[in-house]
N, C-alpha and C. Protein backbone atom coordinates (compact mmCIF):
# COMPACT_ATOMS: atom_id res chain seq x y z
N UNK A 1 312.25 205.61 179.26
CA UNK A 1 313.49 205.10 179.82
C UNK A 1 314.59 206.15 179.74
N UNK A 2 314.46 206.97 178.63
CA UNK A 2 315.94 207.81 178.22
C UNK A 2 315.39 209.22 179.41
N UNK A 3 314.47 209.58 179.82
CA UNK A 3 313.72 210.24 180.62
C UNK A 3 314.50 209.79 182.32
N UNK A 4 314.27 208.67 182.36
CA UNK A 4 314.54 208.12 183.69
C UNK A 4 316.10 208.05 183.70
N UNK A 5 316.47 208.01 183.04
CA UNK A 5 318.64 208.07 183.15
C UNK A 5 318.74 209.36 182.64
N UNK A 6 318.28 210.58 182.49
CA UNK A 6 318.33 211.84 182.33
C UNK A 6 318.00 212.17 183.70
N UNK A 7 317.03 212.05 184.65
CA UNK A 7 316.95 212.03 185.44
C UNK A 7 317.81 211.56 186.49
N UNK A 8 318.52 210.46 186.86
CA UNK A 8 319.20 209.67 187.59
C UNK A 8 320.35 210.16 187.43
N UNK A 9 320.88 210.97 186.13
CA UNK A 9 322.55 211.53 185.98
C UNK A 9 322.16 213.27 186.15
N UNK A 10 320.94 213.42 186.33
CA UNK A 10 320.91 215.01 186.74
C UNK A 10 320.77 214.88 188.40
N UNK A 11 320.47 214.18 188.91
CA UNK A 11 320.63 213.77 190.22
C UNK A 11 321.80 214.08 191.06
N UNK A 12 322.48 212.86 190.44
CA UNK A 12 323.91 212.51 190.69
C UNK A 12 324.68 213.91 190.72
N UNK A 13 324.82 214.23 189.71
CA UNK A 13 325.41 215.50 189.05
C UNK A 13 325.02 216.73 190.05
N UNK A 14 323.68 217.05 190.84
CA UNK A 14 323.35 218.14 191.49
C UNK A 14 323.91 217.21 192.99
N UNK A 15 323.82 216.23 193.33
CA UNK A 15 324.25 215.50 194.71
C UNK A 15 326.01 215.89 194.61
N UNK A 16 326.52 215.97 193.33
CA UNK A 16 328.26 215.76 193.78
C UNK A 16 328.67 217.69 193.30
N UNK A 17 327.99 218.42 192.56
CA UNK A 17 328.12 219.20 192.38
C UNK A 17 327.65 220.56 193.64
N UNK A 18 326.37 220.41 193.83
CA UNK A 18 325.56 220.97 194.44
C UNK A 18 324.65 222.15 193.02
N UNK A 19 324.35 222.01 192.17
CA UNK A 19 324.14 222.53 190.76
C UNK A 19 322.90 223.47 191.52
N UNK A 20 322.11 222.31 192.25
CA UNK A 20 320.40 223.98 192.26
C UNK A 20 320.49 223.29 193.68
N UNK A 21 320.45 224.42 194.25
CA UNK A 21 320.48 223.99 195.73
C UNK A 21 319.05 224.18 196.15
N UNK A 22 318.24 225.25 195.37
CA UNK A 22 316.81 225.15 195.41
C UNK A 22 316.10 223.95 195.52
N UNK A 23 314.62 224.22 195.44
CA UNK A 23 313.68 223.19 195.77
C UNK A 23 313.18 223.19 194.34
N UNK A 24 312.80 222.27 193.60
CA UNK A 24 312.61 221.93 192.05
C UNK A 24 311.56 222.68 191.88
N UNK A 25 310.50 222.40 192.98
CA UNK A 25 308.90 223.37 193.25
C UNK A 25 309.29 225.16 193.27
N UNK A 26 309.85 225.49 193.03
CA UNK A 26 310.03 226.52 193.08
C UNK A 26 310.10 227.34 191.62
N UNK A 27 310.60 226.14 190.63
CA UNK A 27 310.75 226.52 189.56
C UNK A 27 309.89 225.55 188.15
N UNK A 28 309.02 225.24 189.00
CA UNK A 28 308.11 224.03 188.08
C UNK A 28 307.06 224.69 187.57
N UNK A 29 306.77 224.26 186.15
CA UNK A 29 305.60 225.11 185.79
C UNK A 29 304.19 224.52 186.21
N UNK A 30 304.02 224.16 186.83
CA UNK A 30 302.77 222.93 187.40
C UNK A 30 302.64 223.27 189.67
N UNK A 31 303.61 224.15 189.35
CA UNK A 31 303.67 225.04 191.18
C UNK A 31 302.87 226.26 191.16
N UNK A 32 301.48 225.43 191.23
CA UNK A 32 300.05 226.53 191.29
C UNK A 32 299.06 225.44 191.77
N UNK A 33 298.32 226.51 192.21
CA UNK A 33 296.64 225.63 192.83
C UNK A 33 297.04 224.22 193.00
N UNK A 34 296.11 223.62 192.46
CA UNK A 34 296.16 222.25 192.86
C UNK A 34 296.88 221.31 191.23
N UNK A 35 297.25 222.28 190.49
CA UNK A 35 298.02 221.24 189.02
C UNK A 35 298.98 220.20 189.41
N UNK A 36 300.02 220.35 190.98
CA UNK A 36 300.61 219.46 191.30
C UNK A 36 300.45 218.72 192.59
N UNK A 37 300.02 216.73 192.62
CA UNK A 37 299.62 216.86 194.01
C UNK A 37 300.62 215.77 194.57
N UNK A 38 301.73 215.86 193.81
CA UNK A 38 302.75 215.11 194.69
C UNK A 38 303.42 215.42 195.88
N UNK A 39 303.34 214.57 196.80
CA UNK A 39 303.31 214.39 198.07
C UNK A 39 304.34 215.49 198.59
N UNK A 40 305.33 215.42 197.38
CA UNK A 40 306.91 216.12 198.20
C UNK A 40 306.38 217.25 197.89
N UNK A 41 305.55 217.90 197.07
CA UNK A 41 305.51 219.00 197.18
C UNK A 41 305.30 219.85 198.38
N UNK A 42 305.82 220.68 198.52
CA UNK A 42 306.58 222.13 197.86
C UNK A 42 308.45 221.79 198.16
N UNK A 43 308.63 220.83 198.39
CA UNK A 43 310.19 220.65 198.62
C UNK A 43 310.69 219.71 198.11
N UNK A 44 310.57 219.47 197.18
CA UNK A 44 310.92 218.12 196.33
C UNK A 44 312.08 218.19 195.83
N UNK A 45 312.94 217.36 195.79
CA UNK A 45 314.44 217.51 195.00
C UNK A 45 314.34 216.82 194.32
N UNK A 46 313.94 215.85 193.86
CA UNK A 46 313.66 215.02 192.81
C UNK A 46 312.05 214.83 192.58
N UNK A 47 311.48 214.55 191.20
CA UNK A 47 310.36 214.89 191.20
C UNK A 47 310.10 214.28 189.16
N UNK A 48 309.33 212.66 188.92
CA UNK A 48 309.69 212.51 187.49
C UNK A 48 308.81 213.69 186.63
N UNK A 49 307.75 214.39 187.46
CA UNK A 49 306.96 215.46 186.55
C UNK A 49 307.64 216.46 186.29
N UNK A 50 308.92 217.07 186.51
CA UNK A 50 308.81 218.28 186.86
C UNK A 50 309.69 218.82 185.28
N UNK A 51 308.63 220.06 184.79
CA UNK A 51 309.37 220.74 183.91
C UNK A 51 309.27 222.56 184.36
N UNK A 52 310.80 222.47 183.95
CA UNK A 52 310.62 223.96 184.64
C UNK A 52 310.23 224.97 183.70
N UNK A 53 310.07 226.44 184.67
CA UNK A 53 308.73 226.73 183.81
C UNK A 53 309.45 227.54 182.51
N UNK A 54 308.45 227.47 181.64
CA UNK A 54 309.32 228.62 180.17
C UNK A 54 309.56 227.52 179.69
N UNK A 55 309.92 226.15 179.49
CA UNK A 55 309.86 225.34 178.50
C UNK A 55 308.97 224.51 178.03
């Protein structure tokens, strides 16, 4: 749950800010072969898997 409103206020926050104007896939550590097979990929702006990479 604390995952999903971390999510929903990093949202918000990149929608009123413009914070990563990038594509989340660009910086996900799981953006290789086949490790990610959600649909939005490769342009996903929101995405509940996504950790970027190095952490």
């Amino acid at each position: 749950m604390l995952q999903d409103l971390r999510w929903k206020i990093r949202n918000l926050l990149r929608a009123i800010f413009l914070l990563d104007p990038e594509f989340l896939c660009d910086t996900c550590r799981y953006n290789y072969g086949n490790a990610c097979t959600r649909p939005e990929r490769p342009n996903a702006e929101c995405c509940p898997d996504y950790r970027r990479s190095g952490e």
